[in-house]
N, C-alpha and C. Protein backbone atom coordinates (compact mmCIF):
# COMPACT_ATOMS: atom_id res chain seq x y z
N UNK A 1 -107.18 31.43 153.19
CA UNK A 1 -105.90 31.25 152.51
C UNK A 1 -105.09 32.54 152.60
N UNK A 2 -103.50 32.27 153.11
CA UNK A 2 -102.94 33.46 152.72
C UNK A 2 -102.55 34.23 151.33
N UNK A 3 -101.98 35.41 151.48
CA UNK A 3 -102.06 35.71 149.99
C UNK A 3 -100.72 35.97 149.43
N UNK A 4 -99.36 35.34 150.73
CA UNK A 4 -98.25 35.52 150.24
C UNK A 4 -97.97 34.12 148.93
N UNK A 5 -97.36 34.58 148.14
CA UNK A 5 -96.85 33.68 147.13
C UNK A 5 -95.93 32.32 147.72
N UNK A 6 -94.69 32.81 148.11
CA UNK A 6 -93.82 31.93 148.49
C UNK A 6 -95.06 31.04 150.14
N UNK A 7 -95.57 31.24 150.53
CA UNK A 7 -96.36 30.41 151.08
C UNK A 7 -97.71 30.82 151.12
N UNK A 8 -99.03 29.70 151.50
CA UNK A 8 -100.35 29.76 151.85
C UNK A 8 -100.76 28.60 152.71
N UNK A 9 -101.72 29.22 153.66
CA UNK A 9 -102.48 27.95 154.43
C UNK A 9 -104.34 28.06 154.09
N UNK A 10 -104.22 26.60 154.11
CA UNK A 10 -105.60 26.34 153.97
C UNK A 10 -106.04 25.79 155.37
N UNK A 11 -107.19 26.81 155.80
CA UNK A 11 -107.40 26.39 157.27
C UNK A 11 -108.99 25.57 157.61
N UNK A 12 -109.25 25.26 158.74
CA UNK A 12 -111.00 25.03 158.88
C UNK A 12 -111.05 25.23 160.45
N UNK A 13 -111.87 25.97 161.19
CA UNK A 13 -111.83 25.54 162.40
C UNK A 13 -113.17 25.72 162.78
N UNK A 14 -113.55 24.65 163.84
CA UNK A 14 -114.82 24.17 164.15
C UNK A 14 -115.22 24.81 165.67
N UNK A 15 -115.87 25.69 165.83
CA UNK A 15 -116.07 26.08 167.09
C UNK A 15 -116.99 25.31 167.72
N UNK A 16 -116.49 25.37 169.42
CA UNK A 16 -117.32 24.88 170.14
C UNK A 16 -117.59 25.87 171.56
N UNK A 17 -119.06 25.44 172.29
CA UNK A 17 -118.93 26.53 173.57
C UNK A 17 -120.01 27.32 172.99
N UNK A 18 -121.04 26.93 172.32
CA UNK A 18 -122.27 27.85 172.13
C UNK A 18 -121.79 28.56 171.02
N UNK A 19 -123.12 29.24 170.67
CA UNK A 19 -122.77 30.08 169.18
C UNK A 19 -121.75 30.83 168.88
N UNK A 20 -122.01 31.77 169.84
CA UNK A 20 -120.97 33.09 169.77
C UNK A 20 -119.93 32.80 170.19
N UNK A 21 -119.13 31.99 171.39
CA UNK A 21 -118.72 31.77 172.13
C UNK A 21 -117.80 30.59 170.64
N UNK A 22 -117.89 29.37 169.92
CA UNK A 22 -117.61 28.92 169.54
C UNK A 22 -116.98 29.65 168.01
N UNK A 23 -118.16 30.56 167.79
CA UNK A 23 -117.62 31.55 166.53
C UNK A 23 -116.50 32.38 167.01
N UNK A 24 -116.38 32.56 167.79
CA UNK A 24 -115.19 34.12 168.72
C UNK A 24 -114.07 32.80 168.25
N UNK A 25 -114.07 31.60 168.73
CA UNK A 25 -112.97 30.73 168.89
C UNK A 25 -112.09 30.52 168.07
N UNK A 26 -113.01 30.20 166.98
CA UNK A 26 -112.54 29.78 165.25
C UNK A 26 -112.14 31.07 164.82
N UNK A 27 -112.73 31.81 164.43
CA UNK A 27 -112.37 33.06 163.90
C UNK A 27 -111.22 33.42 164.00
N UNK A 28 -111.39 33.75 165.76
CA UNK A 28 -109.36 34.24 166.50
C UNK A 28 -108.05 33.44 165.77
N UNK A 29 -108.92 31.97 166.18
CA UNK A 29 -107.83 31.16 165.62
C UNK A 29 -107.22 31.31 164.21
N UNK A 30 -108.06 30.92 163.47
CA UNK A 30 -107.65 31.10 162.18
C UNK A 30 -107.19 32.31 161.90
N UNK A 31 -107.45 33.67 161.91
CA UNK A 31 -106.90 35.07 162.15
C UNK A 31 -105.88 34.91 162.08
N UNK A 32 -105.44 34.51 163.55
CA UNK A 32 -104.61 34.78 163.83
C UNK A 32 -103.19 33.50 163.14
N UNK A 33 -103.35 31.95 162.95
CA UNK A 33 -102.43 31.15 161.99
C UNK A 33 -102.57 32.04 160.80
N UNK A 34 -103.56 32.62 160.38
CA UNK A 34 -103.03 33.04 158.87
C UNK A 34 -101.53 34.50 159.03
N UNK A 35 -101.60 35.23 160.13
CA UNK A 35 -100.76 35.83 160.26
C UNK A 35 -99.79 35.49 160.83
N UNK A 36 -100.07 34.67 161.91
CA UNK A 36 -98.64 33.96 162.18
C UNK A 36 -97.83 33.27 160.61
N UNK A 37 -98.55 32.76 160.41
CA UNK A 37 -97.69 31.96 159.12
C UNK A 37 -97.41 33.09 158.24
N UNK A 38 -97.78 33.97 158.15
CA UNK A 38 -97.24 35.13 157.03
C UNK A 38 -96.15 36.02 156.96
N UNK A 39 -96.06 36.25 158.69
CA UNK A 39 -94.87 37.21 159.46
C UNK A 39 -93.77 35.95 159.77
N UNK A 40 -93.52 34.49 159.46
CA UNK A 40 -92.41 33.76 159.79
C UNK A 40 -91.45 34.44 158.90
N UNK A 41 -89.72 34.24 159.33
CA UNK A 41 -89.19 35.06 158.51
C UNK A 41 -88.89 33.38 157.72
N UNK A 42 -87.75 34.34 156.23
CA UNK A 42 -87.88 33.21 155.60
C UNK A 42 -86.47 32.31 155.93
N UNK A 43 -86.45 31.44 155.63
CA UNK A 43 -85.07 30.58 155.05
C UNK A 43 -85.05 29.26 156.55
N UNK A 44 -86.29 28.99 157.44
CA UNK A 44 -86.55 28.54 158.42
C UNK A 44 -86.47 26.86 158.15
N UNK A 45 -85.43 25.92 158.28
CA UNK A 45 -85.61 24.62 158.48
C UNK A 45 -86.95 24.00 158.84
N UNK A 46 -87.06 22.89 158.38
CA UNK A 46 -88.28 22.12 158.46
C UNK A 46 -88.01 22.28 160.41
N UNK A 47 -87.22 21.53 160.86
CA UNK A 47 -87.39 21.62 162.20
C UNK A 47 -87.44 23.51 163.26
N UNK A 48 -87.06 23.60 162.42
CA UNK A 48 -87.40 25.56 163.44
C UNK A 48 -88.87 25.52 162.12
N UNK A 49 -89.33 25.23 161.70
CA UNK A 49 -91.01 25.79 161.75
C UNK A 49 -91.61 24.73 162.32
N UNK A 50 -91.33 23.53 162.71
CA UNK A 50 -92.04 22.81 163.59
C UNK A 50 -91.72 23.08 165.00
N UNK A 51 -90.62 23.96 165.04
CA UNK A 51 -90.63 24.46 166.80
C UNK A 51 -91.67 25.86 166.94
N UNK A 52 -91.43 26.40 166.13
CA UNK A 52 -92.21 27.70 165.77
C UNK A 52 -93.79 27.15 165.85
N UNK A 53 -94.71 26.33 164.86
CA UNK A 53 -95.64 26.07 165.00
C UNK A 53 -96.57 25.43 166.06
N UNK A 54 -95.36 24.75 166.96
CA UNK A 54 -95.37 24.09 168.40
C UNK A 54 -95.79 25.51 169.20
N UNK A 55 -95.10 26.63 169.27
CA UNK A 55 -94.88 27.53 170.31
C UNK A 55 -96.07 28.02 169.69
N UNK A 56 -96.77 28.15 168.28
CA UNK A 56 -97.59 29.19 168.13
C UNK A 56 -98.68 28.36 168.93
N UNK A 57 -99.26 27.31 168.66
CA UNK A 57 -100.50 26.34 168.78
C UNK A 57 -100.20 26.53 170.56
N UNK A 58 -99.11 26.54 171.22
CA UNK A 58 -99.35 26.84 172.90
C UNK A 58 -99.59 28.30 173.09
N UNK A 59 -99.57 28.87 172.20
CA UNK A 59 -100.04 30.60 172.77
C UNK A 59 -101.17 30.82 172.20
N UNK A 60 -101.76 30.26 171.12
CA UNK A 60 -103.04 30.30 170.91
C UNK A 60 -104.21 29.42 171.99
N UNK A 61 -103.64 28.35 172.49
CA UNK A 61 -104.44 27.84 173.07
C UNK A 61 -104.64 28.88 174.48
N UNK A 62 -103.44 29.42 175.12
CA UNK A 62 -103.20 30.04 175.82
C UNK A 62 -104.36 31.39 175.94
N UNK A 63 -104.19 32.03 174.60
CA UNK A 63 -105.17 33.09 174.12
C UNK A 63 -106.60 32.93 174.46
N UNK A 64 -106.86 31.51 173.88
CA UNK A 64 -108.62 31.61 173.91
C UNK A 64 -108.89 31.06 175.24
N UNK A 65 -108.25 30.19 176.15
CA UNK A 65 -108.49 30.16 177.59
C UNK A 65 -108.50 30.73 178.32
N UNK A 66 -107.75 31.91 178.02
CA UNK A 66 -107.49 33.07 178.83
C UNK A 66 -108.27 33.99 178.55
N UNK A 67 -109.48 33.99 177.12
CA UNK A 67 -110.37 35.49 176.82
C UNK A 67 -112.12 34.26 177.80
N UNK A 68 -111.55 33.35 177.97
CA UNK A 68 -112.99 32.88 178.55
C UNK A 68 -112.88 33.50 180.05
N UNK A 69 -111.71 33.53 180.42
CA UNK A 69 -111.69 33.71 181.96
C UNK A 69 -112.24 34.79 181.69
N UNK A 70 -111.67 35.83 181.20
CA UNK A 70 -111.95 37.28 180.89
C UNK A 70 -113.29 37.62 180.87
N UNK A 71 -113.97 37.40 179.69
CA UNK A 71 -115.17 37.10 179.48
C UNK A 71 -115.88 35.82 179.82
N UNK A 72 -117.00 36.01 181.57
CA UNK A 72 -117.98 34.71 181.22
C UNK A 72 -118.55 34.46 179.72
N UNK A 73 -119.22 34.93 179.32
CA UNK A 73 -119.91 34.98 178.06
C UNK A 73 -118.86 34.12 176.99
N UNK A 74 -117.82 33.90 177.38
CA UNK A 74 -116.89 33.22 176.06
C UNK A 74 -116.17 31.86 177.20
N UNK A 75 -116.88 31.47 178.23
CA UNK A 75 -116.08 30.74 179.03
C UNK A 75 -116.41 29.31 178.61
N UNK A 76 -114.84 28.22 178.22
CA UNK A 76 -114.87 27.04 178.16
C UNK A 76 -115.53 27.09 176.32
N UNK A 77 -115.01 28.27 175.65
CA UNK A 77 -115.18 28.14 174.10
C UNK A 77 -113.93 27.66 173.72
N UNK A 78 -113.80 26.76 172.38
CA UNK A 78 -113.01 26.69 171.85
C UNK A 78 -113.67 25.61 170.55
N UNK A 79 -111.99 25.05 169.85
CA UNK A 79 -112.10 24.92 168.46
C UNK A 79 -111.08 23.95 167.92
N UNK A 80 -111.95 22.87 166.87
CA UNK A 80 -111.37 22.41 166.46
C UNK A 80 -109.84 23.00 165.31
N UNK A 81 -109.25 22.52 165.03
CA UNK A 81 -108.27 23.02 164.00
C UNK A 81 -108.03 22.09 162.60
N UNK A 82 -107.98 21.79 161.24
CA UNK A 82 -107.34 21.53 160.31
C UNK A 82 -106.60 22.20 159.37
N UNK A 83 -105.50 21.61 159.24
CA UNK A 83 -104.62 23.17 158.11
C UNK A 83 -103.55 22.08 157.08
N UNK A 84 -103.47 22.93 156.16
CA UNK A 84 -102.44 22.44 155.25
C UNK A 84 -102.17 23.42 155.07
N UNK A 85 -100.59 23.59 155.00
CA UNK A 85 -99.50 24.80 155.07
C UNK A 85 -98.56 24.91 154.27
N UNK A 86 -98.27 25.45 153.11
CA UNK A 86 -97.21 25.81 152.28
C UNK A 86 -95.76 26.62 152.81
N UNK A 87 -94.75 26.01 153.18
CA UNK A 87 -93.70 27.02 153.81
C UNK A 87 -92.44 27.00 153.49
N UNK A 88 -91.54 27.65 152.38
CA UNK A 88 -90.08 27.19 152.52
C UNK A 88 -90.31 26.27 151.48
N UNK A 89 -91.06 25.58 150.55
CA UNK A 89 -91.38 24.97 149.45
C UNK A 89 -91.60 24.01 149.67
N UNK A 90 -92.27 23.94 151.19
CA UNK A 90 -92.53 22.39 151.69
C UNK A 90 -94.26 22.32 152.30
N UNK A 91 -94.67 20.89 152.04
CA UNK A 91 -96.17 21.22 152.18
C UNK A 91 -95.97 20.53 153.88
N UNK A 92 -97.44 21.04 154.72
CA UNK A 92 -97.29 20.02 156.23
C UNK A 92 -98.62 20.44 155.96
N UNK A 93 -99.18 19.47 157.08
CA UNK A 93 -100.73 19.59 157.68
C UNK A 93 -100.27 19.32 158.90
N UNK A 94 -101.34 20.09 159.44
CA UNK A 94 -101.66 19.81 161.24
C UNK A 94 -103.42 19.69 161.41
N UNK A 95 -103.11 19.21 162.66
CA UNK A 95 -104.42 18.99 163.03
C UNK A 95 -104.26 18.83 164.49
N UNK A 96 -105.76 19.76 165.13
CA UNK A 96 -106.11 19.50 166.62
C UNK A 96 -107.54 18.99 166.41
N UNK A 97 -107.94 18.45 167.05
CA UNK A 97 -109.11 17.90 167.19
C UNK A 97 -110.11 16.82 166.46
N UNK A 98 -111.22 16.64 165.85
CA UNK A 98 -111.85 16.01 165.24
C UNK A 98 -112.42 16.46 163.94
N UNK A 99 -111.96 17.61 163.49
CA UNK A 99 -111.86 17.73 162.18
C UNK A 99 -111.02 17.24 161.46
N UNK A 100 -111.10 16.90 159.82
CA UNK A 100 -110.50 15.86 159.52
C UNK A 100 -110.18 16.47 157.88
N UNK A 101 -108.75 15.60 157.71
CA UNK A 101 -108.03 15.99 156.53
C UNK A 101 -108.45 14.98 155.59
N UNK A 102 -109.08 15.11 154.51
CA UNK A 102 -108.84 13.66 153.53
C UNK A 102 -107.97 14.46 152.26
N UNK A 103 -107.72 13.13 151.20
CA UNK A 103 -107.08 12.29 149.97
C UNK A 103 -107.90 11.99 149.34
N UNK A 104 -108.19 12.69 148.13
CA UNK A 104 -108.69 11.90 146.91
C UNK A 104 -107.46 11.35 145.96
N UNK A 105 -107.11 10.09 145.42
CA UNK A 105 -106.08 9.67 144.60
C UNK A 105 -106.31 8.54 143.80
N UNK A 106 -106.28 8.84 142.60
CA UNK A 106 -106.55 7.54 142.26
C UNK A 106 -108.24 7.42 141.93
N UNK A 107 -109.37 7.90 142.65
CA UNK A 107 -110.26 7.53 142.90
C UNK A 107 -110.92 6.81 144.79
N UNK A 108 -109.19 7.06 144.81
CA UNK A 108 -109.99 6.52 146.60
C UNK A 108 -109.88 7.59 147.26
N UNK A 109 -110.73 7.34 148.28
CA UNK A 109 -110.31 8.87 149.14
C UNK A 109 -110.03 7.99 150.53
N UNK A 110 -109.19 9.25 151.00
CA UNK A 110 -108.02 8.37 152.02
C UNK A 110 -108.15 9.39 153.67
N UNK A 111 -108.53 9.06 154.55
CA UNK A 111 -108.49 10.23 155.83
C UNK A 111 -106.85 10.42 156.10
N UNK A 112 -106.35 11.87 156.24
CA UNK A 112 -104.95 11.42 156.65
C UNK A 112 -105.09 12.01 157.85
N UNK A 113 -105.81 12.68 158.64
CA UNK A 113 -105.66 13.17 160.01
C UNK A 113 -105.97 11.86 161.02
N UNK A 114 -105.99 12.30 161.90
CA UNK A 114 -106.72 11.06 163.18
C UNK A 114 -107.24 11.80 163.71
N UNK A 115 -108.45 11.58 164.20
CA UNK A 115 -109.26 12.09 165.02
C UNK A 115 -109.21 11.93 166.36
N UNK A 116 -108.71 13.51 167.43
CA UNK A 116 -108.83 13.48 168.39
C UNK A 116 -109.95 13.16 169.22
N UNK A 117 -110.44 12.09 169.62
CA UNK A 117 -111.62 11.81 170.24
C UNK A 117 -111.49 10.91 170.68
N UNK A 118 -113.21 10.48 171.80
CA UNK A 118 -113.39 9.44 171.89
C UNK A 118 -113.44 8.02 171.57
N UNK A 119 -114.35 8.22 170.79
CA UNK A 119 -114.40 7.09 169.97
C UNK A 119 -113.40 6.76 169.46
N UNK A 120 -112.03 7.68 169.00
CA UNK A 120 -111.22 7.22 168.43
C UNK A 120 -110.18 6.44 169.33
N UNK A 121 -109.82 7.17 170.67
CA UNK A 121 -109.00 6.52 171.74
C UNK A 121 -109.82 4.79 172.03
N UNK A 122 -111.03 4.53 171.85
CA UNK A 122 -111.61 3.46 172.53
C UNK A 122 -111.67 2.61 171.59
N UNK A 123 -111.06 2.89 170.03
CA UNK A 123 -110.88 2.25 168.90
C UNK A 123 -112.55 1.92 168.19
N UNK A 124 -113.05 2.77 168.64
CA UNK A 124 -114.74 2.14 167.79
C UNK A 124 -114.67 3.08 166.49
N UNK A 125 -115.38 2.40 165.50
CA UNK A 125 -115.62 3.07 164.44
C UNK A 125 -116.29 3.83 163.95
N UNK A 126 -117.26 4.20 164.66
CA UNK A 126 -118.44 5.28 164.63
C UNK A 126 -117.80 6.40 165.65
N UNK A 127 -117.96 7.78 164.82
CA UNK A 127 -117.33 8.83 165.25
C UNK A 127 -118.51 9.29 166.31
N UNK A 128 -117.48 9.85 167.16
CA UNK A 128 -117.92 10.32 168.82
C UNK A 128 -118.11 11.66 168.82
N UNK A 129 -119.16 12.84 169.53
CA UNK A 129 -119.12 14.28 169.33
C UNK A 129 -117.66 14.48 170.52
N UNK A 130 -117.64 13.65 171.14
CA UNK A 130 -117.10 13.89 172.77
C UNK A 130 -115.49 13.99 171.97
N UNK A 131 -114.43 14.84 171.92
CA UNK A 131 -113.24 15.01 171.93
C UNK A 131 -112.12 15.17 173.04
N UNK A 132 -111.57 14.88 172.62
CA UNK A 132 -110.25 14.63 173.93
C UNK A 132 -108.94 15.84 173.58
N UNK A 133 -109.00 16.22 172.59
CA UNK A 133 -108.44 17.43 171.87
C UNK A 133 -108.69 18.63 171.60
N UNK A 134 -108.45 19.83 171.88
CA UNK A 134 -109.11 21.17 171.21
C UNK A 134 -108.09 21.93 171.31
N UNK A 135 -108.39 23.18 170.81
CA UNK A 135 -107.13 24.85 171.06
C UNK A 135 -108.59 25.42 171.85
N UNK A 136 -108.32 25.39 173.40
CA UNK A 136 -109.05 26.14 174.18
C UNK A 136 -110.26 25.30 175.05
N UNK A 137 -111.05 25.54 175.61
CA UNK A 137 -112.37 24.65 176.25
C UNK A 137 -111.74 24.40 177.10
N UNK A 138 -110.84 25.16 177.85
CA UNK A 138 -109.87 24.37 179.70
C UNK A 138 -109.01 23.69 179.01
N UNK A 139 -108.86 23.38 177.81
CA UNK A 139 -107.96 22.09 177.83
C UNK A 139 -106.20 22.44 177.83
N UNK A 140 -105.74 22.00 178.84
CA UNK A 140 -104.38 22.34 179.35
C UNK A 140 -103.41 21.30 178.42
N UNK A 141 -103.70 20.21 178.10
CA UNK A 141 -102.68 19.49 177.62
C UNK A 141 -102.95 19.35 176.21
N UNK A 142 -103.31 20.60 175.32
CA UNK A 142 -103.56 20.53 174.00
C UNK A 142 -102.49 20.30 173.28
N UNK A 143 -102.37 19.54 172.02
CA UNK A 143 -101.34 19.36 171.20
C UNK A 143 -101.79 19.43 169.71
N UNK A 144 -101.02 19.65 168.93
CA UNK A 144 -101.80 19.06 167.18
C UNK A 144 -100.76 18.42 166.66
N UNK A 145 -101.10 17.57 166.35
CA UNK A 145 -100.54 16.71 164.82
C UNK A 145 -100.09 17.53 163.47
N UNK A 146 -98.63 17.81 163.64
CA UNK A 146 -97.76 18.13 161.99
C UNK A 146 -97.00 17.35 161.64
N UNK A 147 -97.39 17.12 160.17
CA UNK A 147 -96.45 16.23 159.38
C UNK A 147 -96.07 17.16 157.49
N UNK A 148 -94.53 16.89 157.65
CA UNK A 148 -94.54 17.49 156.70
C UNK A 148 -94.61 16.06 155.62
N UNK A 149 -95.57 16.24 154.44
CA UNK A 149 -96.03 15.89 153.47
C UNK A 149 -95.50 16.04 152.39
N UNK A 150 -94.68 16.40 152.28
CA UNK A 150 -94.08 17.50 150.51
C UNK A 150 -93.85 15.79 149.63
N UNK A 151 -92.99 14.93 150.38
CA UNK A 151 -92.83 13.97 148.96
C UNK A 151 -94.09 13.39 148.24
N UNK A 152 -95.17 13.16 149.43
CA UNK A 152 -96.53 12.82 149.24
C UNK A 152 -97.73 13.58 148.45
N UNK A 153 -97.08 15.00 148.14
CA UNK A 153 -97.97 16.10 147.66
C UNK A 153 -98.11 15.72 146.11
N UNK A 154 -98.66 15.50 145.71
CA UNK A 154 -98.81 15.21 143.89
C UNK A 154 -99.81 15.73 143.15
N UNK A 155 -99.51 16.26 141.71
CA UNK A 155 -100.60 16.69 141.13
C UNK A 155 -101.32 15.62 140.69
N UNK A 156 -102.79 16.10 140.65
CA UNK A 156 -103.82 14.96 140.57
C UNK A 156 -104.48 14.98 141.90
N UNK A 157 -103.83 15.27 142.82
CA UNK A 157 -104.54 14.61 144.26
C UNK A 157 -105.61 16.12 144.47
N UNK A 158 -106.70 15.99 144.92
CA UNK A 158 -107.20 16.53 145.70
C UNK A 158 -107.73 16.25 147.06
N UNK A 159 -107.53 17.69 148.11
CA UNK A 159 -107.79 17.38 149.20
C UNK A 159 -109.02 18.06 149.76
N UNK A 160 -109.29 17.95 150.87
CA UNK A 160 -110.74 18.16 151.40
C UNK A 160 -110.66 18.32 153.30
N UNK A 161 -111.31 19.45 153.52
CA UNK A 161 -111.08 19.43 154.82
C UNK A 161 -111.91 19.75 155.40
N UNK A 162 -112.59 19.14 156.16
CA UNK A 162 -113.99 19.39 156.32
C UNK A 162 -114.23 18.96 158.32
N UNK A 163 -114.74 20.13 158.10
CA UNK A 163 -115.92 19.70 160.32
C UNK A 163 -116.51 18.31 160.20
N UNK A 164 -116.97 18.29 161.68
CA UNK A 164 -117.78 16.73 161.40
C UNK A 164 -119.11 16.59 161.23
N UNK A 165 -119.49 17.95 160.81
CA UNK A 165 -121.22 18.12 160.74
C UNK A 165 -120.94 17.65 158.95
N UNK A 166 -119.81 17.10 158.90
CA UNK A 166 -120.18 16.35 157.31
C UNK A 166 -119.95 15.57 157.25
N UNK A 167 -118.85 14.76 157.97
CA UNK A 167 -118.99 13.00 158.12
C UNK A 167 -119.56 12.28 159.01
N UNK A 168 -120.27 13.28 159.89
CA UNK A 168 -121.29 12.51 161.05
C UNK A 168 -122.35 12.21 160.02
N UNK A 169 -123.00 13.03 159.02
CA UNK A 169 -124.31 12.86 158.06
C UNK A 169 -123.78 12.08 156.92
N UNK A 170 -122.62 11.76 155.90
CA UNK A 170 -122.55 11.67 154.95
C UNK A 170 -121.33 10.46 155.17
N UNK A 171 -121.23 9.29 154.75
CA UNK A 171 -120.23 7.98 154.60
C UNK A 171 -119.43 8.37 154.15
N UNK A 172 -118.45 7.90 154.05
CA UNK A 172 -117.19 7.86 153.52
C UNK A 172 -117.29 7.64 151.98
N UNK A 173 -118.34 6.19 151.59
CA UNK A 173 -118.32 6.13 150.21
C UNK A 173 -119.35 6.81 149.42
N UNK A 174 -120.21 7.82 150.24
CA UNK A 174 -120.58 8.94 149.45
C UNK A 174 -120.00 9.93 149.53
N UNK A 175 -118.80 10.49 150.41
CA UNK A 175 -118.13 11.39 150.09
C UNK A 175 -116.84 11.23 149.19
N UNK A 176 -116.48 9.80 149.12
CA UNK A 176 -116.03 9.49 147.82
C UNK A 176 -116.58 9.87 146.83
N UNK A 177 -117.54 9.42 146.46
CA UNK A 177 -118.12 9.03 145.19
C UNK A 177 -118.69 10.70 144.94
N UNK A 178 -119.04 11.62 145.49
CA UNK A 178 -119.40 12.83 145.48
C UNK A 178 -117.91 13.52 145.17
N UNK A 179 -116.78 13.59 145.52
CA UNK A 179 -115.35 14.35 145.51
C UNK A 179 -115.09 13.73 143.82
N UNK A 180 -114.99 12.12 143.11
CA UNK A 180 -114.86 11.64 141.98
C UNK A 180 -115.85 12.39 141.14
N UNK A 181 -117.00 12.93 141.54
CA UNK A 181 -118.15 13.42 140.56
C UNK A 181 -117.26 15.08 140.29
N UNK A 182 -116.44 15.44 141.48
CA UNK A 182 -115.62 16.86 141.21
C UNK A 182 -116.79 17.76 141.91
N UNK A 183 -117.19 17.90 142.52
CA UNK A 183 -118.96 18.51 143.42
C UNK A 183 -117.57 19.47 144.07
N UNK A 184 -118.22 20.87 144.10
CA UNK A 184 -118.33 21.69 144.98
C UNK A 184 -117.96 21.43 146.21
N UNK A 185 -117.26 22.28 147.40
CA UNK A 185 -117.23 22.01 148.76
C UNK A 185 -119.05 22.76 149.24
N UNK A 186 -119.34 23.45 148.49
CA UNK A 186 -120.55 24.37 148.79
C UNK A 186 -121.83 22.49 148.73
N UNK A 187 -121.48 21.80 147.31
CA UNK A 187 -122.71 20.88 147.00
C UNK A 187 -122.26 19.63 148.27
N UNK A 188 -120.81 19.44 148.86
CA UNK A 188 -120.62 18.68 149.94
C UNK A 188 -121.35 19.22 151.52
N UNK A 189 -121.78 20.33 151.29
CA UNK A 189 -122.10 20.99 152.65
C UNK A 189 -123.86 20.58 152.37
N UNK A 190 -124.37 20.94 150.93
CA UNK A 190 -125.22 20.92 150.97
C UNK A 190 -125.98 19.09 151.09
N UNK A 191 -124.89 18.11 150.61
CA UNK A 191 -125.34 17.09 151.20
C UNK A 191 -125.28 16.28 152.53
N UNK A 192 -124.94 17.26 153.16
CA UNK A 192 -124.44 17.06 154.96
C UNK A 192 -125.94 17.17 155.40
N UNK A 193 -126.43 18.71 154.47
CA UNK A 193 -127.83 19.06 154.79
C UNK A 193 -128.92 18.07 154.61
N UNK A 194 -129.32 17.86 153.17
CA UNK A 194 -129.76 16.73 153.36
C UNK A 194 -130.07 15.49 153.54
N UNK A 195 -129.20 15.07 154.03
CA UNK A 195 -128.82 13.68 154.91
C UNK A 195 -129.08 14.01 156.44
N UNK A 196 -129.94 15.87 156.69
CA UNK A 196 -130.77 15.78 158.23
C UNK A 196 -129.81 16.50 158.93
N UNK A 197 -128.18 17.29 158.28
CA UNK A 197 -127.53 17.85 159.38
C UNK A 197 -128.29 18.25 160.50
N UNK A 198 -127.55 18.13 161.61
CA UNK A 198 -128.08 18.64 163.03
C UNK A 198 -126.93 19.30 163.69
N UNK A 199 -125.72 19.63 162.63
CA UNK A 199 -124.67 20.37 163.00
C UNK A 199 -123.69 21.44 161.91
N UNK A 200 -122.90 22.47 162.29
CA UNK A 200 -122.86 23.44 161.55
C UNK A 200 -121.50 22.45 160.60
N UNK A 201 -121.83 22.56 159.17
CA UNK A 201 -121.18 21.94 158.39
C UNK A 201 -120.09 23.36 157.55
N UNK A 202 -118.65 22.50 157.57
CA UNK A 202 -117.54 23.50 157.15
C UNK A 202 -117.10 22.60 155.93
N UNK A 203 -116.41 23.13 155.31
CA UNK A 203 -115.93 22.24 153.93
C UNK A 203 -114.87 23.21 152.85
N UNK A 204 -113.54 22.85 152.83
CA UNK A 204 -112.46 23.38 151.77
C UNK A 204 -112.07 22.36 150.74
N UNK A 205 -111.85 22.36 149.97
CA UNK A 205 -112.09 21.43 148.84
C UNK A 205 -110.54 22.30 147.73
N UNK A 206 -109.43 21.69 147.17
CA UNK A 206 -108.61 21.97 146.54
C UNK A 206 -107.62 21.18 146.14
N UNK A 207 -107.41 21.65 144.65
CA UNK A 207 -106.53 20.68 143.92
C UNK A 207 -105.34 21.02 143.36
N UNK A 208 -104.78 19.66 143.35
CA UNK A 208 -102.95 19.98 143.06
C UNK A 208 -102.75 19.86 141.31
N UNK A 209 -102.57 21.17 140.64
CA UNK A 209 -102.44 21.40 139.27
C UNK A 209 -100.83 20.60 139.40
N UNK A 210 -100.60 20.31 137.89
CA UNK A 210 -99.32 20.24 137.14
C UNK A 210 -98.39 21.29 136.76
N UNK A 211 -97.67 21.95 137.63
CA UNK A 211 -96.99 23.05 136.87
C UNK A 211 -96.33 23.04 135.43
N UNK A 212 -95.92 22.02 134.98
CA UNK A 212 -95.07 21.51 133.82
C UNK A 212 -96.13 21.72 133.01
C-alpha cells in the first residue's frame, strides 16, 4: 500500500519462471506501480490516468522482458498482477492475468476480475494453471483490465485479492463462508494450506469503513 493520503494502491502479484526468477518479477512490479502511482501529478482526469496506466503496464512489461534477455537466470520470468487504486477521489482496479479480485456484499462474495486464461477463453469452469495473460514471460501482446469502480465502492463491502494457490485449493463457498466468519487474509492462506496447497498462496483482505 502506498502511504500518500490523497491516494493508495492495494497490489498482489504472482510470480512465475522459477523461484527467483518469478520473485525478481513480482517484486519489480509492484515496486515499481507503487511509485508510479505516487509520482502521478495531481488534478489528472479519469481518462489521462487510464492513458497513463496504459503506458505504465507497456513499460513495465517492457522492463521485465527485457531484464530476462539480460539475465539468462531471469529468462521468460514474469507475473501475474491485481490492484485496486485510489486516485483523484476515484477508486479503479486492474488486472493482468489469473489473479483474481473478489466482493464480499451482502454476504455473497462476487469475483469482479476475469481471469486471463485458459480455461477461461475455452469457457470451462475449472480454473486452468496455463494463462494467456502476464506483465513479462515473452508475452508481447500483454494488456490489463481497468475499470473505474468509485459509484460501486461502498462501505460495508469488503474486498479480497488473492493468487490462485487459493482458489485452485479452496471453493468459492468456502471462501465465502470463511470472508462472512471476518478470518484473516493470513487464516485464508492458511486454509489454501490445508486443503494440500501445492502452490505459493498470496492474499490482501480490506474493508470499506463509513466515514460519516
Amino acid at each position: 500500500m502506498t502511504e500518500n493520503t490523497n491516494r493508495f494502491v492495494v497490489a498482489l502479484a504472482d510470480g512465475m519462471g522459477g523461484h527467483r526468477a518469478g520473485e525478481v518479477a513480482s517484486e519489480q512490479t509492484l515496486s515499481n506501480l507503487k511509485f508510479f502511482v505516487n509520482d502521478l501529478p495531481l488534478g489528472l482526469t479519469s481518462g489521462e490516468f487510464h492513458d497513463m496506466m496504459m503506458d505504465w503496464h507497456h513499460s513495465i512489461n517492457h522492463t521485465i522482458n527485457q531484464r530476462g534477455h539480460v539475465d539468462p537466470h531471469l529468462l521468460e520470468m514474469g507475473t501475474t498482477l491485481v490492484a485496486v487504486i485510489f486516485y483523484g477521489g476515484k477508486y479503479y482496479w486492474m488486472n493482468c492475468g489469473d489473479s483474481r479480485l473478489y466482493r464480499l456484499r451482502g454476504g455473497k462474495l462476487l469475483q469482479l476480475s476475469t481471469d486471463h486464461s485458459l480455461s477461461n477463453s475455452l469457457g470451462e469452469k475449472k480454473h486452468s494453471n496455463v494463462i494467456t495473460n502476464c506483465i513479462g514471460a515473452g508475452c508481447k501482446n500483454s494488456y490489463i483490465d481497468l475499470f473505474d469502480f468509485t459509484t460501486d465502492f461502498l462501505p460495508g463491502d469488503t474486498y479480497m485479492l488473492c493468487s490462485d494457490g487459493l482458489n485452485d485449493m479452496v471453493s468459492h463457498e468456502d471462501i465465502e463462508r470463511l470472508m462472512n466468519e471476518k478470518v484473516s487474509a493470513n487464516a485464508l492462506c492458511e486454509a489454501a494450506i490445508e486443503a494440500g496447497g501445492y502452490d505459493n498462496v498470496s492474499v490482501c483482505v480490506f474493508h470499506v469503513e463509513d466515514n460519516k
